[in-house]
Protein backbone atom coordinates (compact mmCIF):
# COMPACT_ATOMS: atom_id res chain seq x y z
CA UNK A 1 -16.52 32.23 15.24
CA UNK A 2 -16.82 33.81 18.17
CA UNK A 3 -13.20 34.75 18.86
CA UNK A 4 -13.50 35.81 15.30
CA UNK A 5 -16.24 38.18 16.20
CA UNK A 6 -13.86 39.56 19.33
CA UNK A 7 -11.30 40.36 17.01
CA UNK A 8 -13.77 42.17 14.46
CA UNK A 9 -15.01 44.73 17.60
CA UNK A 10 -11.25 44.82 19.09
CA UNK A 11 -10.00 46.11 15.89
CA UNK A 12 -13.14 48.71 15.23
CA UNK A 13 -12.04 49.94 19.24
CA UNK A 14 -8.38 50.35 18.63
CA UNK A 15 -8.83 51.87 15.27
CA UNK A 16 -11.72 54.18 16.09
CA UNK A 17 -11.38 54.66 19.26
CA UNK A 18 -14.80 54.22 20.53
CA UNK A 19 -17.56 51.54 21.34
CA UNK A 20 -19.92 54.39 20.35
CA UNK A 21 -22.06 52.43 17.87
CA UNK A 22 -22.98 55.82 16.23
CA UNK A 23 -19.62 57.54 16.09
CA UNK A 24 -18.54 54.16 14.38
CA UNK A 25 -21.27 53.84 11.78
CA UNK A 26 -19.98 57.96 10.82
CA UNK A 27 -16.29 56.89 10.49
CA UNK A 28 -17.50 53.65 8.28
CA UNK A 29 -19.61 55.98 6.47
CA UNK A 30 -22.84 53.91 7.43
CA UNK A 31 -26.22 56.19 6.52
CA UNK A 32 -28.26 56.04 9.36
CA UNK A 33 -31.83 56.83 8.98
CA UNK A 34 -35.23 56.93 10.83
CA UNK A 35 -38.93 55.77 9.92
CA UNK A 36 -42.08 55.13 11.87
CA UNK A 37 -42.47 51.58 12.11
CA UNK A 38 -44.69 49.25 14.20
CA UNK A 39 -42.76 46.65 15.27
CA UNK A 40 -39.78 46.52 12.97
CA UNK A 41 -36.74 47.49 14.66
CA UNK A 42 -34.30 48.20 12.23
CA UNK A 43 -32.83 46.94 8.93
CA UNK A 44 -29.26 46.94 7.07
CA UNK A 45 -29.29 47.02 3.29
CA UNK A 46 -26.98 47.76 0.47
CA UNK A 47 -28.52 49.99 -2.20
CA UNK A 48 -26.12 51.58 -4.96
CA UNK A 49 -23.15 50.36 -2.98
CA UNK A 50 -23.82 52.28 -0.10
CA UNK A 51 -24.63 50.87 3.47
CA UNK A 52 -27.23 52.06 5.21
CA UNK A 53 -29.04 51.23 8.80
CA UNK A 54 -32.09 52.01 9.29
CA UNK A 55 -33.84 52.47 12.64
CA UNK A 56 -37.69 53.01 13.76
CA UNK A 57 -37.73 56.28 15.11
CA UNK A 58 -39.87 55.18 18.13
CA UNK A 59 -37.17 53.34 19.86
CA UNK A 60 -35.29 54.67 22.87
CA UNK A 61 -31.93 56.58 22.54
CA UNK A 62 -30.92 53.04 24.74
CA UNK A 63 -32.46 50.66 22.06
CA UNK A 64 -31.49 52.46 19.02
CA UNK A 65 -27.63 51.79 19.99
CA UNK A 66 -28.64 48.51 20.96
CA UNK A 67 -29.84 48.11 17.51
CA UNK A 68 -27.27 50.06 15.48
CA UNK A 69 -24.57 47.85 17.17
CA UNK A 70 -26.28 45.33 16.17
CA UNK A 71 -26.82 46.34 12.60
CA UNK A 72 -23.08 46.70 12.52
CA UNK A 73 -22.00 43.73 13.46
CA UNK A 74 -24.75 42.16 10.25
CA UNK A 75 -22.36 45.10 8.60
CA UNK A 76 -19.16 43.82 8.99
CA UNK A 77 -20.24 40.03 9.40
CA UNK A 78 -23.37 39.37 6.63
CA UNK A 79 -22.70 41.95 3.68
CA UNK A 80 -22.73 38.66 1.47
CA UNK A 81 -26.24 37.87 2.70
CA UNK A 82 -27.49 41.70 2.38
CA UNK A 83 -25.97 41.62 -1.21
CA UNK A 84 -29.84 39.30 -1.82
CA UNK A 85 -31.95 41.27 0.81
CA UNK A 86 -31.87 43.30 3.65
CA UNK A 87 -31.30 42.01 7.07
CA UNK A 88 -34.55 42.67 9.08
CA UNK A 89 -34.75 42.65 12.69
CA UNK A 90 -37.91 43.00 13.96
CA UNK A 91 -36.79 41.11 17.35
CA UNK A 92 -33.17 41.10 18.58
CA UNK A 93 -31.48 38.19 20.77
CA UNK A 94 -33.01 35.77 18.23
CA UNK A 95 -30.40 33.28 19.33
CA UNK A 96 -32.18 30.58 16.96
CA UNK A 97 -30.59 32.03 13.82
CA UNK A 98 -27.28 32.00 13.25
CA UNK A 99 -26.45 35.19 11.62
CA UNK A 100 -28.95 37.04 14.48
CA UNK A 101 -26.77 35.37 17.19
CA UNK A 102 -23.60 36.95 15.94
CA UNK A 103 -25.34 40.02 15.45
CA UNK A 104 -25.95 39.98 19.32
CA UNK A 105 -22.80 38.80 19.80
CA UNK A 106 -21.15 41.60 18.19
CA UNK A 107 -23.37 43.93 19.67
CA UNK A 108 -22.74 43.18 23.37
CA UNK A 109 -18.67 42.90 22.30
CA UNK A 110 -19.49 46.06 21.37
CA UNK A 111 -21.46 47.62 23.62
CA UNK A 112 -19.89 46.39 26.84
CA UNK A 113 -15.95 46.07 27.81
CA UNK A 114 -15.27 42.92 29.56
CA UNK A 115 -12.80 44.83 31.48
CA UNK A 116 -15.53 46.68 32.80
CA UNK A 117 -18.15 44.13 33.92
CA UNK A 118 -15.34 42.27 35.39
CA UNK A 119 -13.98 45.17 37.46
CA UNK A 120 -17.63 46.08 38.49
CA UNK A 121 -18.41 42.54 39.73
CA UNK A 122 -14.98 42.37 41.70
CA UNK A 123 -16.39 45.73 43.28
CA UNK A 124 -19.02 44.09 44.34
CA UNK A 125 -21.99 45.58 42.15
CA UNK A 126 -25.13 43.62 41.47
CA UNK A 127 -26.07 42.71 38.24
CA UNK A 128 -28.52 45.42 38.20
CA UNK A 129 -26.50 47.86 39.13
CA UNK A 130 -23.88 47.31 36.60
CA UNK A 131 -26.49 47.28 33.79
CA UNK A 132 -27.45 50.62 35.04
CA UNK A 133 -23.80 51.91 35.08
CA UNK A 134 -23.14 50.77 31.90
CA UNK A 135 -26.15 52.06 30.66
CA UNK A 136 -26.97 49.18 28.50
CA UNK A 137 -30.46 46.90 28.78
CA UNK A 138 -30.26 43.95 31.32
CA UNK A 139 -30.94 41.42 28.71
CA UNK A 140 -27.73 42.55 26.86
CA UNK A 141 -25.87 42.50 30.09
CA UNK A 142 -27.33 39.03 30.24
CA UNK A 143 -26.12 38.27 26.85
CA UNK A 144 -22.19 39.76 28.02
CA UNK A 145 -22.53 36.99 30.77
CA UNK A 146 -23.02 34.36 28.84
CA UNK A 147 -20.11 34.83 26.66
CA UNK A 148 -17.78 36.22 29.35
CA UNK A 149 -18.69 32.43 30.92
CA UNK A 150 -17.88 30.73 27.71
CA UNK A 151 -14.65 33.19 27.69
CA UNK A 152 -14.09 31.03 31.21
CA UNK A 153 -15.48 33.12 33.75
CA UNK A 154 -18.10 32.32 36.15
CA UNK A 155 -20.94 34.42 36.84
CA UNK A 156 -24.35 33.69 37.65
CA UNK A 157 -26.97 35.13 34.91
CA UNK A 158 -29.63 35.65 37.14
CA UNK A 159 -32.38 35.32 34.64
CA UNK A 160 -33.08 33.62 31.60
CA UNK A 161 -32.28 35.46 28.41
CA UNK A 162 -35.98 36.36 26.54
CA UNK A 163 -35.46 36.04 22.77
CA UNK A 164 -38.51 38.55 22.51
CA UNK A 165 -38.11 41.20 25.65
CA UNK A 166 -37.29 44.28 23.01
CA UNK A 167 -40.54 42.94 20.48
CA UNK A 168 -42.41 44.62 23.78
């Protein structure tokens, strides 16, 4: 599934020509929309045939691509399971539930070019650093680690990966 999930982001890149999780949910004609929630994140539903993501309007300009790639990847992996209900995500890096895993997986895919944590470690960087010039949360870079290591690579995740850091 997971090479599966590769492929799925690969293709998006190539054919859109970004990782921007915004520009992509525009060319896929995604709605995205904002409401004040407490502590749901997001959702992705189906209603009338159209997809549409929407995001609590309190989150960062960081989290809410965090959470729009995520939505996307329910978008282009789950639309059977949003055809009964919406996909909720009131936590992300859930990595208990299946579908929430390869949301996150798609998301970091998404979000971060192996190409480009690999060429910042072989420079040197810390992990901190690279999060920083990648602009993405640590816990996501955390997240590209761990699958870059299942890829076959080797680097050290220098914390554990907190299934509730973003419920904060």
């Amino acid at each position: 599934m997971s090479q599966y999930i590769t492929d799925i982001v690969d293709q998006l890149v190539k054919q859109y020509k970004t990782r921007d999780p915004f520009e992509l949910t525009e060319a896929l004609n995604i709605f995205v929309g904002y409401r004040p929630f407490n502590s749901l994140k997001g959702f992705y539903c189906v209603m009338n045939r159209e997809r549409h993501i929407i995001l609590n309007d309190n989150l960062s300009e960081q989290e809410q691509r965090l959470v729009i790639a995520h939505e996307l990847g329910h978008d282009r992996l789950h639309q059977t399971f949003v055809k009964v209900s919406p996909m909720k995500d009131f936590q992300l890096y859930d990595m208990t539930s299946k579908p929430e895993y390869q949301a996150n997986y798609f998301a970091a895919e998404l979000l971060i070019d192996d190409n480009d944590v690999i060429n910042l470690a072989n420079e040197g960087m810390d992990y901190n650093n690279i999060a920083q010039l990648l602009e993405v949360l640590d816990d996501l870079l955390s997240l590209k680690l761990l699958f870059l290591n299942q890829k076959g690579h080797k680097f050290n995740i220098p914390k554990n990966i907190s299934s509730r850091f973003l419920g904060k």
